[in-house]
Protein backbone atom coordinates (compact mmCIF):
# COMPACT_ATOMS: atom_id res chain seq x y z
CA UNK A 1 7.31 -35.64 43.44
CA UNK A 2 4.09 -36.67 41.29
CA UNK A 3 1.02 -35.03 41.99
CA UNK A 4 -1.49 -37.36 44.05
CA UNK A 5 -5.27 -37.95 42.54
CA UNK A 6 -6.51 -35.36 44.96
CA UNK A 7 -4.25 -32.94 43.78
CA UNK A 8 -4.74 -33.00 39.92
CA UNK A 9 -8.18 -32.66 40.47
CA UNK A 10 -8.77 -30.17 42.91
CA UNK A 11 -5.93 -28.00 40.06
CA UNK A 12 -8.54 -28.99 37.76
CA UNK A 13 -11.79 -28.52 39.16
CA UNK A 14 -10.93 -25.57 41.30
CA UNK A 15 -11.98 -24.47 44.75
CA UNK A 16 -15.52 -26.45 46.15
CA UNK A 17 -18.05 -25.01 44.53
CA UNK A 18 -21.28 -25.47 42.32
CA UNK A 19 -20.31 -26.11 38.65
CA UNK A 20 -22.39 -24.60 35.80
CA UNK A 21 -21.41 -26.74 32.67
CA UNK A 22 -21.59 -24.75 29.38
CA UNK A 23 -20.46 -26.18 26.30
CA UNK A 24 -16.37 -27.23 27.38
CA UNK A 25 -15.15 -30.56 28.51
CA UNK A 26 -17.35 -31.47 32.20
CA UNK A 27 -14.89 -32.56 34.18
CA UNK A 28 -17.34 -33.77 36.06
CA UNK A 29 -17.67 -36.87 33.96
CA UNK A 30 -13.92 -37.92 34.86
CA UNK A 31 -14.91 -37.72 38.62
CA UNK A 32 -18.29 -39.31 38.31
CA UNK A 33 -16.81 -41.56 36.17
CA UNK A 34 -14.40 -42.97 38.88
CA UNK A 35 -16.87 -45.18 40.68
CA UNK A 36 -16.78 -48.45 40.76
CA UNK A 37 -18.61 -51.06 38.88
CA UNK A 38 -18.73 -53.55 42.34
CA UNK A 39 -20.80 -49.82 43.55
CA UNK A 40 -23.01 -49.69 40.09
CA UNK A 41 -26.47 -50.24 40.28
CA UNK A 42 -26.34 -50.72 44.03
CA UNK A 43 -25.85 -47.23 45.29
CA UNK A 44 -29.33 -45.51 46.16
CA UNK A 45 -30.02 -41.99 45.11
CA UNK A 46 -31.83 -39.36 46.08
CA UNK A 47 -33.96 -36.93 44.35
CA UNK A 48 -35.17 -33.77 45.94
CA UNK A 49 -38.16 -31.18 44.73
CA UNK A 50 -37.83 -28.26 45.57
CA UNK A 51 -41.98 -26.02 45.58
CA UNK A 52 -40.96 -22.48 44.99
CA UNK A 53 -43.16 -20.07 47.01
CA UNK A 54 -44.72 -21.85 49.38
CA UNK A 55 -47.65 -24.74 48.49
CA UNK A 56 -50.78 -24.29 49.67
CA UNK A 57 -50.89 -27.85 51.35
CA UNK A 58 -55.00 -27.48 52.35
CA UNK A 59 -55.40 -27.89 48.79
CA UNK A 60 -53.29 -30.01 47.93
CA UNK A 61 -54.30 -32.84 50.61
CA UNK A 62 -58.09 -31.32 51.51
CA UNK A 63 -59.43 -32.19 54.19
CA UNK A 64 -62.76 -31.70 52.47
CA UNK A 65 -64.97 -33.17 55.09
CA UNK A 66 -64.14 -30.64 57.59
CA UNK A 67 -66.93 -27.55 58.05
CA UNK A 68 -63.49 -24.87 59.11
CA UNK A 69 -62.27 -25.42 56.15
CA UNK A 70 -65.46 -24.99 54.00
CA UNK A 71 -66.29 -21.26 55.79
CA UNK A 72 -62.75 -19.94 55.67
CA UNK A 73 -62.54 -21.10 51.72
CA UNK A 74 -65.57 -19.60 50.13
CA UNK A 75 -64.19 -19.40 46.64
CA UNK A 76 -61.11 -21.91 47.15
CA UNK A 77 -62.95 -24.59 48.67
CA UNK A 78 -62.42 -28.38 47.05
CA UNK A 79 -65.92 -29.95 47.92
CA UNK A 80 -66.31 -34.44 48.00
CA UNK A 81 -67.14 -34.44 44.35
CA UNK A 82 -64.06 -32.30 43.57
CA UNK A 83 -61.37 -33.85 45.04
CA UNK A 84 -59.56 -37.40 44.62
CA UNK A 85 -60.54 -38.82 47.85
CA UNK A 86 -57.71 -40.82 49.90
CA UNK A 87 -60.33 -41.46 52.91
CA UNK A 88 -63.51 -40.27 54.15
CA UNK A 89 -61.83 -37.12 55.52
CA UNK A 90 -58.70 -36.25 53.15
CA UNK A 91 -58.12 -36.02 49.10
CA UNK A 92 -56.05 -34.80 46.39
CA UNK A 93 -56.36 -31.47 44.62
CA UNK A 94 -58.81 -32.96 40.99
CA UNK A 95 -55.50 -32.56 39.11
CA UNK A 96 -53.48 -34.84 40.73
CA UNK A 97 -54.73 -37.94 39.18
CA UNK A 98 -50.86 -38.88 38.36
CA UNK A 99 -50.68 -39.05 42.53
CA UNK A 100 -53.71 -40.66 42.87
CA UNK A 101 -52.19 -43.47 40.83
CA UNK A 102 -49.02 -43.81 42.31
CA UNK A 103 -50.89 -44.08 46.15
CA UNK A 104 -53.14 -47.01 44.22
CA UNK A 105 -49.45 -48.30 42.73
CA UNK A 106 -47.75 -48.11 46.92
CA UNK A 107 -45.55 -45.61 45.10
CA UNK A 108 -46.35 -42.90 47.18
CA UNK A 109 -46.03 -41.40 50.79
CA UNK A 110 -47.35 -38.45 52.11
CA UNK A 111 -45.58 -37.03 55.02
CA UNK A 112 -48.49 -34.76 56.71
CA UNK A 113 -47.78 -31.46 59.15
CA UNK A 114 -44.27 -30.84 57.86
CA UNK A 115 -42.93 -27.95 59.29
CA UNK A 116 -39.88 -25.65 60.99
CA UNK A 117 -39.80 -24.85 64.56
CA UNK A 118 -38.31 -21.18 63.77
CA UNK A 119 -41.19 -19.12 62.44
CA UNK A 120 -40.34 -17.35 59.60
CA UNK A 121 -42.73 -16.16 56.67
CA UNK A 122 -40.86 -14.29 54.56
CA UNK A 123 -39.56 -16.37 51.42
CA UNK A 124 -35.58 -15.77 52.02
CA UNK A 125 -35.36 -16.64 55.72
CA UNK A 126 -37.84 -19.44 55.55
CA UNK A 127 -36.14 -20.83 52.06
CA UNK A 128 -32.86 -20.55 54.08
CA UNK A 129 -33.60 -22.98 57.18
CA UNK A 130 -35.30 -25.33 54.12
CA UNK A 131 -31.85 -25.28 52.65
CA UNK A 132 -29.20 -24.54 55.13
CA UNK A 133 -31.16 -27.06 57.77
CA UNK A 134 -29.64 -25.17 60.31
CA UNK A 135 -32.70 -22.66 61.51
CA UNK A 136 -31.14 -20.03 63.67
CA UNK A 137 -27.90 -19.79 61.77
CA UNK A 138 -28.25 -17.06 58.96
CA UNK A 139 -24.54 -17.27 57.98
CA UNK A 140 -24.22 -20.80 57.25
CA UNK A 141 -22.25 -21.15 53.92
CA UNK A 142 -23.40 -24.86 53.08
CA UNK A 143 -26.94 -26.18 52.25
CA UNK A 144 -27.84 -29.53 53.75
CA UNK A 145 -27.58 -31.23 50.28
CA UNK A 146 -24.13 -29.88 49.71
CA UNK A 147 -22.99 -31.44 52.83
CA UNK A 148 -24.58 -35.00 52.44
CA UNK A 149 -22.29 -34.39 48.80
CA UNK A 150 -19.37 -33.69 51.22
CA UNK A 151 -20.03 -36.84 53.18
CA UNK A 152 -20.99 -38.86 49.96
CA UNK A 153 -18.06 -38.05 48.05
CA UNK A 154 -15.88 -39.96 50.20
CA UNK A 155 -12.31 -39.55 51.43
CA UNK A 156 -10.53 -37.79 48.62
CA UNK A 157 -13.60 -34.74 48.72
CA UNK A 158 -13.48 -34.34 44.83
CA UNK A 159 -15.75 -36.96 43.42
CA UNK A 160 -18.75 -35.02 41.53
CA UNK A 161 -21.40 -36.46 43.52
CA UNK A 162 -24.15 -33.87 43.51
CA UNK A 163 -26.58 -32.60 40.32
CA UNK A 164 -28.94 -29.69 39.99
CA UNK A 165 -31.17 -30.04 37.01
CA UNK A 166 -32.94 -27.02 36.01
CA UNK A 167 -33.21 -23.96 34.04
CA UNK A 168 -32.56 -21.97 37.50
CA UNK A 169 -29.63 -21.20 39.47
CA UNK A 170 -28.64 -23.93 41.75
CA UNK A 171 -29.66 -23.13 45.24
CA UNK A 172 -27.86 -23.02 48.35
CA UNK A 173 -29.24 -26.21 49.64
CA UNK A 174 -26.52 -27.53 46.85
CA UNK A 175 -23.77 -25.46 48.45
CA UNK A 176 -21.16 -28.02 49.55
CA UNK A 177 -18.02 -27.19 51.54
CA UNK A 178 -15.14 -29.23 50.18
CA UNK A 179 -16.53 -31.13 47.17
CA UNK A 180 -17.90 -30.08 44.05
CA UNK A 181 -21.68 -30.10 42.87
CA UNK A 182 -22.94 -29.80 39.30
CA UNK A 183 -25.28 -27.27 37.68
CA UNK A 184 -26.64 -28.26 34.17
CA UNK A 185 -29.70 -27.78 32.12
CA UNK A 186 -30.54 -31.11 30.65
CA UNK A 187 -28.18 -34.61 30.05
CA UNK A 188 -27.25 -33.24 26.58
CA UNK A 189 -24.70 -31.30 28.69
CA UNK A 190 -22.97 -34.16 30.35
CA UNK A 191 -21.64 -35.59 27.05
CA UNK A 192 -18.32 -34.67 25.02
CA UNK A 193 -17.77 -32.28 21.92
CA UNK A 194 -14.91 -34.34 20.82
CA UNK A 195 -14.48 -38.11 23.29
CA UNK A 196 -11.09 -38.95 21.87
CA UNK A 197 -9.12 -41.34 23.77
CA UNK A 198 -4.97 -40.79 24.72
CA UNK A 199 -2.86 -43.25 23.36
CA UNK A 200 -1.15 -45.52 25.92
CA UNK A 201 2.34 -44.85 24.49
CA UNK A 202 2.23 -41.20 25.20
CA UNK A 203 1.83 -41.31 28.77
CA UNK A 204 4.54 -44.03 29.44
CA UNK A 205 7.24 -43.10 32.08
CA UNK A 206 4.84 -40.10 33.17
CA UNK A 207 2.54 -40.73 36.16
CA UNK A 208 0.57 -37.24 35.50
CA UNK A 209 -0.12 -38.18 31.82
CA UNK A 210 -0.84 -41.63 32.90
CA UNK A 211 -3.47 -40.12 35.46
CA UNK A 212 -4.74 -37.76 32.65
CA UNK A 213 -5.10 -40.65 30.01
CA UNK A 214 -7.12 -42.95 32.43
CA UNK A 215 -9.22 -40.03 33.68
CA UNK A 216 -9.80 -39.11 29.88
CA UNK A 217 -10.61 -42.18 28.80
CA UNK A 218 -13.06 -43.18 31.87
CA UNK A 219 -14.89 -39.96 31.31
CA UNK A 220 -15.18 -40.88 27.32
CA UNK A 221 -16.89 -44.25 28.55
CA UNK A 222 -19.43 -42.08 30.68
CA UNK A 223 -19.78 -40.17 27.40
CA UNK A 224 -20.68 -42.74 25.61
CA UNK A 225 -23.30 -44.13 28.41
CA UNK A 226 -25.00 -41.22 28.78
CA UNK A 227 -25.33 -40.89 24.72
CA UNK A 228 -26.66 -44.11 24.51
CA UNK A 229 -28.72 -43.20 27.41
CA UNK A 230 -30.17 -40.01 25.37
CA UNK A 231 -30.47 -42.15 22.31
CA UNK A 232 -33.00 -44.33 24.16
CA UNK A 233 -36.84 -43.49 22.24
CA UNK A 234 -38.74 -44.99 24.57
CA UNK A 235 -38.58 -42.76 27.47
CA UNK A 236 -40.87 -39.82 27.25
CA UNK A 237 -43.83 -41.93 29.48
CA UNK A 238 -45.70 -39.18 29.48
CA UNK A 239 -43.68 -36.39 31.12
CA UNK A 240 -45.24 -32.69 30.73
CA UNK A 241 -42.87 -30.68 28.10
CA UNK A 242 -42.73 -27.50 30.26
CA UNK A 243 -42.21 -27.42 33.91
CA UNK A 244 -40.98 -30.29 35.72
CA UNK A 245 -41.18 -32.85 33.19
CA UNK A 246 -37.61 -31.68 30.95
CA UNK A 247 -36.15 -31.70 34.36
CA UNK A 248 -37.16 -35.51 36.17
CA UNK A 249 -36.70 -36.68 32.18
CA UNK A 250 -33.31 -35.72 32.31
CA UNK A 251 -32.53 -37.19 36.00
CA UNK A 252 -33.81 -40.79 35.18
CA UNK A 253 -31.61 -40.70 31.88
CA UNK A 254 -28.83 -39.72 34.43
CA UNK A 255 -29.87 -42.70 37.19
CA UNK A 256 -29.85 -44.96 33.98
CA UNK A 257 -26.31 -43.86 32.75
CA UNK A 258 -25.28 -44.51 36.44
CA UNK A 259 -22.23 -42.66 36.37
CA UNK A 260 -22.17 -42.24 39.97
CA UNK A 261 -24.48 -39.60 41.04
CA UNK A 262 -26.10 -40.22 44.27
CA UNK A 263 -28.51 -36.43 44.96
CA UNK A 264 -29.82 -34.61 42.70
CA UNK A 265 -32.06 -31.50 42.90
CA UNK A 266 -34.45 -30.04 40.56
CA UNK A 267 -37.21 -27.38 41.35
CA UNK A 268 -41.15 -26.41 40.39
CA UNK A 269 -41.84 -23.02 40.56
CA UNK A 270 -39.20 -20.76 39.51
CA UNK A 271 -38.40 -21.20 36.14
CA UNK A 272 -41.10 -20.11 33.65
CA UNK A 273 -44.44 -21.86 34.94
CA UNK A 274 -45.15 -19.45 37.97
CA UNK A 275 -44.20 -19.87 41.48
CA UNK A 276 -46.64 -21.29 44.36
CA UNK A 277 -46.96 -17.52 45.71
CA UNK A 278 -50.62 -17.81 45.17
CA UNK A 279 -51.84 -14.10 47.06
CA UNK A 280 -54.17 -13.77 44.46
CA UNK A 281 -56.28 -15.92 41.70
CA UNK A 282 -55.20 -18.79 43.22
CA UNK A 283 -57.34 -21.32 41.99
CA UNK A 284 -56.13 -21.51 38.72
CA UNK A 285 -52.72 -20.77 38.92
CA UNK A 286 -52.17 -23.38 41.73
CA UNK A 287 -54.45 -26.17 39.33
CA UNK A 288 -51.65 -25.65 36.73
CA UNK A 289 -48.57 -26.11 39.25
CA UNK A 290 -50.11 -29.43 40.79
CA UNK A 291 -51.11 -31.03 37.81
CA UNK A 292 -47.59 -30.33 36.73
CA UNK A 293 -46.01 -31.92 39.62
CA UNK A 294 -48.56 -34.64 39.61
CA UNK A 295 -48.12 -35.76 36.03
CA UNK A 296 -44.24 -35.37 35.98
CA UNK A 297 -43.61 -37.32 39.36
CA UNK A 298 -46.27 -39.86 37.92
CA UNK A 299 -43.86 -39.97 34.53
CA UNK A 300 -40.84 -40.22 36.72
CA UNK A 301 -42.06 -42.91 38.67
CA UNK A 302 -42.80 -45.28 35.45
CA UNK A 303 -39.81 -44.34 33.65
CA UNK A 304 -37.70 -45.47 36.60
CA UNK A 305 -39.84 -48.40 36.52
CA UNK A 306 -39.37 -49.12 32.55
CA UNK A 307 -35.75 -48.73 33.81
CA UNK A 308 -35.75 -51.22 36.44
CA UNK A 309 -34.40 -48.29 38.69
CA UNK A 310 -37.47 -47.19 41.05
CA UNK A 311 -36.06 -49.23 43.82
CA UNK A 312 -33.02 -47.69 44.40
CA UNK A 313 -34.61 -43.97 43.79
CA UNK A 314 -36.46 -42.14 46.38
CA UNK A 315 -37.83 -39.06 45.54
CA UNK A 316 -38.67 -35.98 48.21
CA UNK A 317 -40.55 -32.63 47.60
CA UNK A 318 -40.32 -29.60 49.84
CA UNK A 319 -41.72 -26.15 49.79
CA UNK A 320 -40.37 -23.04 52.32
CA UNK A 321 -43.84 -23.26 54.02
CA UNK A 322 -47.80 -23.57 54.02
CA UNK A 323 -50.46 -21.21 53.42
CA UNK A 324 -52.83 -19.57 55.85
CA UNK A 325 -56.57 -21.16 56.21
CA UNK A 326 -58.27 -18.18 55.37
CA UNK A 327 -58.38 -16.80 51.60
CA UNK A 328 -57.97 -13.43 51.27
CA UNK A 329 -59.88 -10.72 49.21
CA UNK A 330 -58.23 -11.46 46.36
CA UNK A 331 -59.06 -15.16 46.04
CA UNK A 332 -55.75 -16.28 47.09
CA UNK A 333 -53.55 -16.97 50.42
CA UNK A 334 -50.67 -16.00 52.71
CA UNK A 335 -48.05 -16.94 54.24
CA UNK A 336 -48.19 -19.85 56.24
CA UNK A 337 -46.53 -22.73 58.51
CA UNK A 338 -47.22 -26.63 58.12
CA UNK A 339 -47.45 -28.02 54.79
CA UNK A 340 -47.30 -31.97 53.57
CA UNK A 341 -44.09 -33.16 51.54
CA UNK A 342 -44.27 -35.71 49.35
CA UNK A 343 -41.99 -39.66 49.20
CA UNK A 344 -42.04 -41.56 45.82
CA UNK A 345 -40.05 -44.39 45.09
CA UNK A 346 -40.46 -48.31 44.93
CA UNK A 347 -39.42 -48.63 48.66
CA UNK A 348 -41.47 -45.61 50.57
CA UNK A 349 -44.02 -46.45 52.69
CA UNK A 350 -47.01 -45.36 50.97
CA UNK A 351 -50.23 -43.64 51.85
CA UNK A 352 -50.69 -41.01 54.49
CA UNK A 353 -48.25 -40.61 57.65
CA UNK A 354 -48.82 -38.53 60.12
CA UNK A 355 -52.55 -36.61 61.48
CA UNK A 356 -53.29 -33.90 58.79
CA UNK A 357 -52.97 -30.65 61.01
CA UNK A 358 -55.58 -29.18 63.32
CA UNK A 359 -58.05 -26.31 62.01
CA UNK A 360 -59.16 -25.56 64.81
CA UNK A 361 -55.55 -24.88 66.65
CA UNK A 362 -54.02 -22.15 64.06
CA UNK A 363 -50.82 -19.99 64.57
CA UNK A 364 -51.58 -17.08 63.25
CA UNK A 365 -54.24 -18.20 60.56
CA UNK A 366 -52.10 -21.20 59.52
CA UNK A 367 -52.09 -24.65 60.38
CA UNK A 368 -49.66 -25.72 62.98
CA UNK A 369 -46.68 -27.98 62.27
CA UNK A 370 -46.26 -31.58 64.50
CA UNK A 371 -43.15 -32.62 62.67
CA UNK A 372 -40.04 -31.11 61.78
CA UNK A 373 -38.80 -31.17 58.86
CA UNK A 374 -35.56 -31.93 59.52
CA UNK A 375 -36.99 -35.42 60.62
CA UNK A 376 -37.63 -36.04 57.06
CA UNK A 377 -34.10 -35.19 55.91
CA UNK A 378 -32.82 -37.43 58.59
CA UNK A 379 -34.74 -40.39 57.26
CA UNK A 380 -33.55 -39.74 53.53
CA UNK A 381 -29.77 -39.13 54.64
CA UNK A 382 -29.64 -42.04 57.14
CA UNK A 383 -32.09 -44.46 56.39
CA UNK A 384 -31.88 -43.79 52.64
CA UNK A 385 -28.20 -43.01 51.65
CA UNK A 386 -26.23 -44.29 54.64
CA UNK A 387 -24.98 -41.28 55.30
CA UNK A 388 -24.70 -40.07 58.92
CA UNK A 389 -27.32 -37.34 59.39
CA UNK A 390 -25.98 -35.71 62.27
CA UNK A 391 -22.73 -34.32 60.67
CA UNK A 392 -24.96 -33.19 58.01
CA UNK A 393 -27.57 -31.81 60.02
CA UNK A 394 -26.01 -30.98 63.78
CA UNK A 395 -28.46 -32.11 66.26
CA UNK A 396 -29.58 -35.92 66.37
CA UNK A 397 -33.19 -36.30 64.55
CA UNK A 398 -34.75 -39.41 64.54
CA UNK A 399 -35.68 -40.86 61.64
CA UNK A 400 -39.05 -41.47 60.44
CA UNK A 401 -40.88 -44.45 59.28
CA UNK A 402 -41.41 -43.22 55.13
CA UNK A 403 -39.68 -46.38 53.89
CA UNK A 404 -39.43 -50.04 53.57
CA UNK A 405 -36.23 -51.01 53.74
């Protein structure tokens, strides 16, 4: 009997797992390379940030007008003619101009008091509910991501429908349980050392070599997409060359070559530039990550734009938790709870949502949370993708209102 589709591929592409390409043949351009053009440029995607070590969201969004904040930040403190004001209580960190811009551009939605119900300040078990969103359940062996990839991938559980971008391993948000997500380093590694095409004669009277020459030659079209994607001059916009900026520069080319991706992941933090684990000389160190994250979102943004592909792109950051109100001795922070996360796209609805948490109602030295953050994953997964966030998820969260369609 002839193998089925299924089959081949899973033979192929192995167990479900996260695949790090290197320099053979990605498969995963024959299975992204399966969608359909009636699907192309129709299917939203979905890009999430991941802030490594925890952002200090008080200075990030400071809430400069209010007299806690100025005597528990003696040295950190972001005074009125510091910040980038958003109203007469709130503004952005001075290096976030790029964020500033897209808020003026309706590009931009700041989700305020983002948090998780289970306290937990160490950097493993908090990064775990993050990516697992299933607080409570240590031994969960698929991250939230991984299983929207399950969901997305449709019936046959093979498609490739799931990229981490970054010079890190993929995390276990990515982890999906019957598909297959993607690990790579930049575009360069999506394309072919050698796209040759199979002759139609060969595979004539032979269903499997039929299957193979159709899946070779679709994934030799996606090769030559995403080359002329890479060929494309005019798409640097401004993106920073270390940090972020490689990594969102590389996921719009991929969005342009459309070769049916719907979520990918990338991550500030972790990979050369410092991590947001400011316990000490935090001012500067924290000014470098921001304007980072500012500039390269800001970049990302207009490329999409230049693209015509901002509206079907939404864009989420997230970091394992907040920072504590009070700075320390050594001029930096700990461990904390509620911290904002941040929408961009040409559909969110832009500005500030949500009251910026209470200083004067702390647990523990940190700012409380009002809205869990599994509420925001909801609204991306459901409202967003079309996916059905409770399978992904487990309990029922109702989605927020962060967009406009």
């Amino acid at each position: 009997m002839p193998q089925s589709r299924r089959t081949f591929l899973k033979t192929v592409i192995g167990s479900p797992a996260i695949l790090s390409l290197g320099g053979s043949v990605p498969t995963f351009l024959t299975c992204a390379a399966g969608a359909t053009e009636s699907k192309r440029r129709t299917d939203r995607v979905l890009v999430v940030v991941q802030l490594s070590g925890g952002n200090d969201g008080l200075n990030t969004v400071v809430p400069y007008a209010d007299d806690i904040y100025a005597r528990k930040r003696r040295t950190l403190r972001l005074r009125r003619a510091d910040v980038l004001p958003i109203n007469e209580h709130l503004g952005l960190h001075p290096q976030m101009e790029g964020f500033s811009r897209l808020l003026k551009e309706g590009r931009l939605g700041v989700v305020q008091g983002v948090g998780c119900p289970v306290g937990d300040r160490s950097h493993p078990g908090a990064m775990r509910n993050m990516h697992t969103a299933r607080p409570g359940e240590p031994n969960s062996p698929t991250g939230w991501i991984g299983r929207a990839i399950d969901q997305a991938s449709g019936l046959d559980g093979v498609s490739a429908n799931g990229v981490f971008v970054g010079p890190i391993n993929a995390p276990p948000a990515m982890n999906p349980g019957r598909s297959t997500a993607v690990s790579i380093r930049s575009a360069n590694q999506l394309t072919l050392r050698k796209p040759n095409r199979i002759s139609k004669s060969g595979a004539e009277g032979n269903p499997l070599l039929a299957h193979v020459r159709a899946a070779s030659n679709a994934a030799c079209a996606a090769d030559r997409i995403v080359r002329a994607v890479l060929a494309d001059a005019g798409s640097d916009l401004g993106y920073p060359r270390r940090g972020l900026g490689p990594q969102l520069k590389t996921i719009a080319e991929l969005i342009e070559a459309d070769i049916g991706v719907r979520i990918f992941m990338t991550e500030l933090g972790g990979g050369g530039i410092g991590g947001f684990d400011n316990h000490a000389i935090q001012r500067d160190n924290h000014a470098a990550l921001l304007a980072n994250l500012s500039q390269s979102l800001a970049a990302f943004a207009s490329d999409l734009a230049r693209r015509k592909q901002l509206d079907r792109t939404a864009l989420m950051t997230f970091s394992e938790f907040g920072r504590t109100l009070t700075e320390n001795g050594r001029k930096g922070t700990g461990h904390g709870n509620a911290a904002p996360m941040f929408i961009v796209g040409g559909k969110v609805r832009s500005g500030l949502i949500g009251k910026h948490p209470a200083l004067d109602d702390l647990d523990n030295d940190a700012p409380k949370h009002h809205t869990d953050f599994r509420r925001v994953y909801a609204t991306m997964l459901s409202s967003w993708l079309g996916l059905d966030s409770k399978s992904v998820l487990g309990p029922e969260f109702k989605p927020m209102d962060l967009l406009t369609v």
